[in-house]
Protein backbone atom coordinates (compact mmCIF):
# COMPACT_ATOMS: atom_id res chain seq x y z
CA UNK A 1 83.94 84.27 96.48
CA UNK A 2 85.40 83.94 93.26
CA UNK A 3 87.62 87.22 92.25
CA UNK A 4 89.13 88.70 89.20
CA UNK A 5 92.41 90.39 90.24
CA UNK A 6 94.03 92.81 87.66
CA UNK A 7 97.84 92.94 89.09
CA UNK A 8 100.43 95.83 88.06
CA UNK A 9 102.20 94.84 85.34
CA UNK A 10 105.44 96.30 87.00
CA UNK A 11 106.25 92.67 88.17
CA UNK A 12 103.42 90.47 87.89
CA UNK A 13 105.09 87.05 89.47
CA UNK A 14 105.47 89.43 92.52
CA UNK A 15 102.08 91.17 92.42
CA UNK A 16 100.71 87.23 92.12
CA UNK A 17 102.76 85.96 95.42
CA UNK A 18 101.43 89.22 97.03
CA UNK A 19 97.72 88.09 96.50
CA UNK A 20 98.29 84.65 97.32
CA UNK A 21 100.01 84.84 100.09
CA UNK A 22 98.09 87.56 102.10
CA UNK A 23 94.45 87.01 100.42
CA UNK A 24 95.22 83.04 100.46
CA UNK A 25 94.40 82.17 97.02
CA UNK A 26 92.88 78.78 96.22
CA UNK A 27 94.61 77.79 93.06
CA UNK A 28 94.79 81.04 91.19
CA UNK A 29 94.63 80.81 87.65
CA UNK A 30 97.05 83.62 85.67
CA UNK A 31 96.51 84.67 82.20
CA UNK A 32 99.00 87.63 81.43
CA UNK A 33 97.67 89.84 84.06
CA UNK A 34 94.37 88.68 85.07
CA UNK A 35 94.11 86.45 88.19
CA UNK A 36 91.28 84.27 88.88
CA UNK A 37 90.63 82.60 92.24
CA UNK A 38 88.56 82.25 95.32
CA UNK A 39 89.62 83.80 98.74
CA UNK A 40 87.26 84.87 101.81
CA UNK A 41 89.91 87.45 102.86
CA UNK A 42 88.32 90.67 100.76
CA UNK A 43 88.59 92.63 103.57
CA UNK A 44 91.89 92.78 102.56
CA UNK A 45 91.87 93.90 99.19
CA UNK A 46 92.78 97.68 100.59
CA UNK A 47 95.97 96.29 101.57
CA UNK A 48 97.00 95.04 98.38
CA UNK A 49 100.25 96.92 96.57
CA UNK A 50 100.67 95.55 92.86
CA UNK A 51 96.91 94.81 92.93
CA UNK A 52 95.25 97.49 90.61
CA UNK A 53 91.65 96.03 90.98
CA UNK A 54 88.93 93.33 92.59
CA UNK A 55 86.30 92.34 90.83
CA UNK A 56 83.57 89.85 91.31
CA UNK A 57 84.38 86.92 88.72
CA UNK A 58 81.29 86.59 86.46
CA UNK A 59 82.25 84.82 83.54
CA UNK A 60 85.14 84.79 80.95
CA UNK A 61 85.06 83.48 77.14
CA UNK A 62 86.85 83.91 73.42
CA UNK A 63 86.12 86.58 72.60
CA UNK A 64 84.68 85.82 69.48
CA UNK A 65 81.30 84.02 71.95
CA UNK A 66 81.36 87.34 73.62
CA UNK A 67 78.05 88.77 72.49
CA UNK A 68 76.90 85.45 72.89
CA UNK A 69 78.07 85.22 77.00
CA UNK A 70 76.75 88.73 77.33
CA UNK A 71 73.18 88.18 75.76
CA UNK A 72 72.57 85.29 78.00
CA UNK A 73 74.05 86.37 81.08
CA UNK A 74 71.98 86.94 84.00
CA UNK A 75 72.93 90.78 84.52
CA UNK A 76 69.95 91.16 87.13
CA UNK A 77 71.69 88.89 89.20
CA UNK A 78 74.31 91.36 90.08
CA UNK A 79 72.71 94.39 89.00
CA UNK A 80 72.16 97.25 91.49
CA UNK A 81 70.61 100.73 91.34
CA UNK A 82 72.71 101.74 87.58
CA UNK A 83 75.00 100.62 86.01
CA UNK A 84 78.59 101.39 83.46
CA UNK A 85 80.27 99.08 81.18
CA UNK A 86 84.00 99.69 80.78
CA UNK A 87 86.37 97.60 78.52
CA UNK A 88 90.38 97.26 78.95
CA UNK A 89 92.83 96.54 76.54
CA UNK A 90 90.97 95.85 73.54
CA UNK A 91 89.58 98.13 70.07
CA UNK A 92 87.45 95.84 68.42
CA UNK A 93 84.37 96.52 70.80
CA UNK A 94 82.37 99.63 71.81
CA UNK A 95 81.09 99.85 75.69
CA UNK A 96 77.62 101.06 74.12
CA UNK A 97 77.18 98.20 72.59
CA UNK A 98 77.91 95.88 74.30
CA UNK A 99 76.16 98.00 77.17
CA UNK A 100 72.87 97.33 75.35
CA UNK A 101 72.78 93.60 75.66
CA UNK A 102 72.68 94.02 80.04
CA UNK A 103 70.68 96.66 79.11
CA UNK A 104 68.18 94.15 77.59
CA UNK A 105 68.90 91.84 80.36
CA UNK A 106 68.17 93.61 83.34
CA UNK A 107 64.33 94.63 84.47
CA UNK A 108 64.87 98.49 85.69
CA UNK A 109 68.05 99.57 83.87
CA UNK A 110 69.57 102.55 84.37
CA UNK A 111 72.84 103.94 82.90
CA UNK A 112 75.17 106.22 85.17
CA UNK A 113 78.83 106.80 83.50
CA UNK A 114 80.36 109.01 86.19
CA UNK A 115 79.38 107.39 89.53
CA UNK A 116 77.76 104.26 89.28
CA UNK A 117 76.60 102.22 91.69
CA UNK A 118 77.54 98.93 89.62
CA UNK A 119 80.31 99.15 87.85
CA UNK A 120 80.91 95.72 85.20
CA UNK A 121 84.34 95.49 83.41
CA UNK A 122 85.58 93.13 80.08
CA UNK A 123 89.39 92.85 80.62
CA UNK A 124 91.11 91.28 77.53
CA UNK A 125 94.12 89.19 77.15
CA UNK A 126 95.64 87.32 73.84
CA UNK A 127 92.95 84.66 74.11
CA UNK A 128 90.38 85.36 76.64
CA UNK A 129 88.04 87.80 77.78
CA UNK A 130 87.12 88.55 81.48
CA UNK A 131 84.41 90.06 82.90
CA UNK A 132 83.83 90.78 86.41
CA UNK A 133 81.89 93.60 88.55
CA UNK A 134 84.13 95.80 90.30
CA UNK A 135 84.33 95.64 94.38
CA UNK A 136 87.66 97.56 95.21
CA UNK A 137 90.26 99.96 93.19
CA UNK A 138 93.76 100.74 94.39
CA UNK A 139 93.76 104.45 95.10
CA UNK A 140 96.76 103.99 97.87
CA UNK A 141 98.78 107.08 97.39
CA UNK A 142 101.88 105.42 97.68
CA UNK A 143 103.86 108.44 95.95
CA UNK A 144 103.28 110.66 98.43
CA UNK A 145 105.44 108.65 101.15
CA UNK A 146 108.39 108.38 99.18
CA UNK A 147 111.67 108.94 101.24
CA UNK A 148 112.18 112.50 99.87
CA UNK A 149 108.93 113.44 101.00
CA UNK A 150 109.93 112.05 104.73
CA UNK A 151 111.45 114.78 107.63
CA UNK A 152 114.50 111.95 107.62
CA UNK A 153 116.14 111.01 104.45
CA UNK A 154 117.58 107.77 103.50
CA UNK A 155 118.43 107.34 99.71
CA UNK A 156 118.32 103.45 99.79
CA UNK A 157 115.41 103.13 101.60
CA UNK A 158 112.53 101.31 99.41
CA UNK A 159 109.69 102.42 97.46
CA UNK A 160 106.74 102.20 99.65
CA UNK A 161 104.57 100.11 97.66
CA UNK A 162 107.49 97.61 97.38
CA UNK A 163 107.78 97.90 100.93
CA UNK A 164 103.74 97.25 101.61
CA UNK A 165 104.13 94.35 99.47
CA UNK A 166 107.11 93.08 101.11
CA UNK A 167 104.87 92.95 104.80
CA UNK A 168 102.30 91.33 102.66
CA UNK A 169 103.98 88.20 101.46
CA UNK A 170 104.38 87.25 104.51
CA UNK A 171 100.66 86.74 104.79
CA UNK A 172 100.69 88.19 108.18
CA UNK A 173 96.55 89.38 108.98
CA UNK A 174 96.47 89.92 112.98
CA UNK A 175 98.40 90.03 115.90
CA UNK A 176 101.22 87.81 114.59
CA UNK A 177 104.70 89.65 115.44
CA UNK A 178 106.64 91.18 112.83
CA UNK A 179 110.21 92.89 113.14
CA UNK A 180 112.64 94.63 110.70
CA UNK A 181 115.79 94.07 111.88
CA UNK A 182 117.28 96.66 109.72
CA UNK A 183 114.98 99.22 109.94
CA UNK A 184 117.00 102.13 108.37
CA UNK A 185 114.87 105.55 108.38
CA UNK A 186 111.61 102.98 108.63
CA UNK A 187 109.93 102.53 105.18
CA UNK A 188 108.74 98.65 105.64
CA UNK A 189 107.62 99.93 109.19
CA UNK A 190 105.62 102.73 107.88
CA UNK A 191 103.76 100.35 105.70
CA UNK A 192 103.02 97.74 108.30
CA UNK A 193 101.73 100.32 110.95
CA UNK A 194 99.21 101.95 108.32
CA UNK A 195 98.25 98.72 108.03
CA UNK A 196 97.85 98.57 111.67
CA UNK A 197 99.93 95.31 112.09
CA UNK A 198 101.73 94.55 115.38
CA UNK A 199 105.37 95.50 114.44
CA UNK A 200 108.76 96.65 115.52
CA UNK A 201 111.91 98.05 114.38
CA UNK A 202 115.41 98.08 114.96
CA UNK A 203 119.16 99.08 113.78
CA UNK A 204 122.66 99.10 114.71
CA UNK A 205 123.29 102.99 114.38
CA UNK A 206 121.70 105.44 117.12
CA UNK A 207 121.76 108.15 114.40
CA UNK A 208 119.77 106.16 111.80
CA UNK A 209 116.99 105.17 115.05
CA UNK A 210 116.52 108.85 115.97
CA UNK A 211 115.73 109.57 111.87
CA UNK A 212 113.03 106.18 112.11
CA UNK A 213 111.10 107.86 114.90
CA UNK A 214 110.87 110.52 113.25
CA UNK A 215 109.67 109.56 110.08
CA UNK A 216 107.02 107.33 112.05
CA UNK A 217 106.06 110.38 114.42
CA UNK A 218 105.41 112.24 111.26
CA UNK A 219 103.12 109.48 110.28
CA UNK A 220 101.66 109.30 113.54
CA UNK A 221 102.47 105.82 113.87
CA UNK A 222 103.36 104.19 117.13
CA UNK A 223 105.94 101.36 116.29
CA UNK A 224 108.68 100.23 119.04
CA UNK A 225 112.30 100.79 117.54
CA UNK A 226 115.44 100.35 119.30
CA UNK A 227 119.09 100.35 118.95
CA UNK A 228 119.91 96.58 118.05
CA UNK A 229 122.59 94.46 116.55
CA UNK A 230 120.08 92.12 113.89
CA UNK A 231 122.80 89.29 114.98
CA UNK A 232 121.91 89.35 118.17
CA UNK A 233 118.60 89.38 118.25
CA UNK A 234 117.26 86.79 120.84
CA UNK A 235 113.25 87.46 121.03
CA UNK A 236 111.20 85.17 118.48
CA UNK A 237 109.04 87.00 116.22
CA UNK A 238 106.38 85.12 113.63
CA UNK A 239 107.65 87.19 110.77
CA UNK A 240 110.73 89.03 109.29
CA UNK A 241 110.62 91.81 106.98
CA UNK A 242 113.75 93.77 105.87
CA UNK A 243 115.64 94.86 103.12
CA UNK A 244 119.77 94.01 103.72
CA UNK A 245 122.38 96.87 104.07
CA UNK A 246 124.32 97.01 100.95
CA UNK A 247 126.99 99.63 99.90
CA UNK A 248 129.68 100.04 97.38
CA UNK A 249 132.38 100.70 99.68
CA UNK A 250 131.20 97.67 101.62
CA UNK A 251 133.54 94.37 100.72
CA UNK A 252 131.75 91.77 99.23
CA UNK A 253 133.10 89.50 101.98
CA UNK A 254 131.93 91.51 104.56
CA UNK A 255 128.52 91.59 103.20
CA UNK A 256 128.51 87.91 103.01
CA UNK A 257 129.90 87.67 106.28
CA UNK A 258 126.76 90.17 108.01
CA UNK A 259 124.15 88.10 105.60
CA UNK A 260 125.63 84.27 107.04
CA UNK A 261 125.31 85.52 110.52
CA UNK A 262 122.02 87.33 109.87
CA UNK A 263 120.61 84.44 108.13
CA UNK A 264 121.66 81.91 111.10
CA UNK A 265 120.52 84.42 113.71
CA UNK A 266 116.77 84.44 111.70
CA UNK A 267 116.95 80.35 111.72
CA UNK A 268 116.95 80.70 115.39
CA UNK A 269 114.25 83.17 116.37
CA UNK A 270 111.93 83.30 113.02
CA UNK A 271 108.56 81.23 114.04
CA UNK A 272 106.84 81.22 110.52
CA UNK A 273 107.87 82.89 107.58
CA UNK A 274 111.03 85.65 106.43
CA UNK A 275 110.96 88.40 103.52
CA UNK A 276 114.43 89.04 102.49
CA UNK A 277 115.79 91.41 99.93
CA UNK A 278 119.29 90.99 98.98
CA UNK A 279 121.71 92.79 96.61
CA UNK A 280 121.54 91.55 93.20
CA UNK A 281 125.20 90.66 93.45
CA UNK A 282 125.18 88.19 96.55
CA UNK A 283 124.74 84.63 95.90
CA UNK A 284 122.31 84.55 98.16
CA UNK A 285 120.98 80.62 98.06
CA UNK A 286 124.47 79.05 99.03
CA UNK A 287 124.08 81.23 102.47
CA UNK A 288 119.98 80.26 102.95
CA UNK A 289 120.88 76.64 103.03
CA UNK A 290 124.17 77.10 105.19
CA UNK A 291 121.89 78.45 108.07
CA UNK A 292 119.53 75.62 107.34
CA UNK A 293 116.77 77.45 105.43
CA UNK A 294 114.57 76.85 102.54
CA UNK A 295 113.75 78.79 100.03
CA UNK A 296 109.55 79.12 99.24
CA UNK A 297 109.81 81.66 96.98
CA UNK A 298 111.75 84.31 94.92
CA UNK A 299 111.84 87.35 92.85
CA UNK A 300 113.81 90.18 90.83
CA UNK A 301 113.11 93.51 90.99
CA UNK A 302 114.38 96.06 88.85
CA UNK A 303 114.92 99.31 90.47
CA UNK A 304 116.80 100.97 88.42
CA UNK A 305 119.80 100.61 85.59
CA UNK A 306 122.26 99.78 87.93
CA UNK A 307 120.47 97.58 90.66
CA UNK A 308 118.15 94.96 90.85
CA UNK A 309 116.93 93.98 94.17
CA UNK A 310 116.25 89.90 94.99
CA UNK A 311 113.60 89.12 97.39
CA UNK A 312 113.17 85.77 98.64
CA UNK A 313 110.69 84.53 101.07
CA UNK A 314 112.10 81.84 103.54
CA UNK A 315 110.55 79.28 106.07
């Protein structure tokens, strides 16, 4: 199947190596937003974070050979019960319009603007012109699980759709293991139990494991957490997922210290792949290749005017 992605534009590099990794894109093809690629994984599109929308890929042109495309398009093809045309990011075209040419094209047409059963979009970008027919739209309400909005606050703790998307790049789909090692008050482990995946939890503090369960009891989520040092962790998991402990009353050293023995102790019992976030001010690479591990990928993200979180993913 041959897909149309429309990412976030909050961090698109990321929202990209989200959709690759977990929907196991076959050469995707990015122009500004827009993804193009095959994958025969749509039954995960609902798990998808900086994904907006899916669409079945139906043809893309200049738009200047738009009419063109769209008058000789075979719209009955893909046509079912009614239909809507809606266009994104452009002025210089009216949906009525060009809503008459499938209009023309398609034996039994019939026009429904509020609820339609086929739903064809024209997404525009400097040069081209995409059109696809929609088959998912990201509704997650990832707002309302905020950590504020949790019984047990932790002010660090992540954003949840950077935390969904963090379980996704690992491109874990079944029973594969996962474990955050520091777990904090559970954020990456909320996402990955809505998503029904087969993980676990753990931290150092007692205090901060009693707040976890409670956030995932909340959530009526069963997810194993326990009181754990992360460097000595001995049981092998397929994937790791967690965002490092940072603080400014922490010494640099320190932190360096806890990330070299972290990142030796995740050489050891890591089978496939590891999401990492680090503090923006850790020279992060230097330690990766101490404890023998290479880097696949990496990102910035910009939380706010004073931090800027770096994820890499490691093998």
């Amino acid at each position: 199947m041959k897909l149309l992605l429309v990412l976030s534009k909050q961090n698109i590099p990321l929202a990209k190596q989200e959709a690759a990794n977990l929907l196991e894109l076959k050469k995707p093809k990015l122009d500004e937003s827009i993804l193009v690629s095959d994958t025969k994984f749509k039954e995960l599109f609902p798990r998808l974070a900086y994904t907006g929308k899916a669409l079945l890929y139906l043809f893309d042109c200049k738009a200047s050979e738009l009419a063109k495309q769209m008058k000789s398009f075979d719209w009955d093809s893909v046509y079912e019960k009614n239909f809507c045309l809606r266009i994104s990011d452009s002025d210089k075209f009216k949906e009525a319009d060009l809503a008459g040419y499938i209009w023309d094209r398609v034996k039994k047409p019939k026009v429904n603007l509020e609820n339609p059963a086929t739903r064809f979009e024209l997404h525009f970008t400097e040069k081209r012109v995409y059109c696809g027919k929609l088959l998912w739209e990201n509704n997650e309400d990832f707002e309302s699980r905020r950590a504020h909005l949790r019984p047990e606050l932790l002010p660090t703790s992540l954003h949840p759709r950077l935390a969904r998307c963090l379980v996704n790049l690992t491109g874990c789909k079944g029973q594969d293991t996962i474990i955050d090692p520091f777990c904090g008050t559970g954020g990456i482990l909320i996402e990955a139990g809505l998503m029904k995946l087969n993980v676990t939890g753990s931290d150092i503090s007692p205090a901060i494991v009693k707040k976890c369960i409670e956030n995932l009891k909340f959530f009526r989520l069963r997810v194993a957490v326990k009181e754990q040092d992360a460097l000595k962790i001995k049981e092998k998991y397929d994937f790791v997922v967690t965002d490092l402990p940072y603080g400014k009353n922490t010494g640099r050293m320190n932190l360096e210290k806890l990330y070299s023995g972290f990142l030796k102790t995740l050489k050891k019992n890591m089978k496939q792949r590891a999401v990492i976030v680090f503090p923006d001010n850790v020279k992060y690479k230097p330690l990766a290749k101490t404890a023998k591990l290479k880097i696949e990928s990496e990102f910035s993200h910009y939380i706010h005017k004073s931090m800027t979180k770096k994820i890499a993913v490691l093998y």
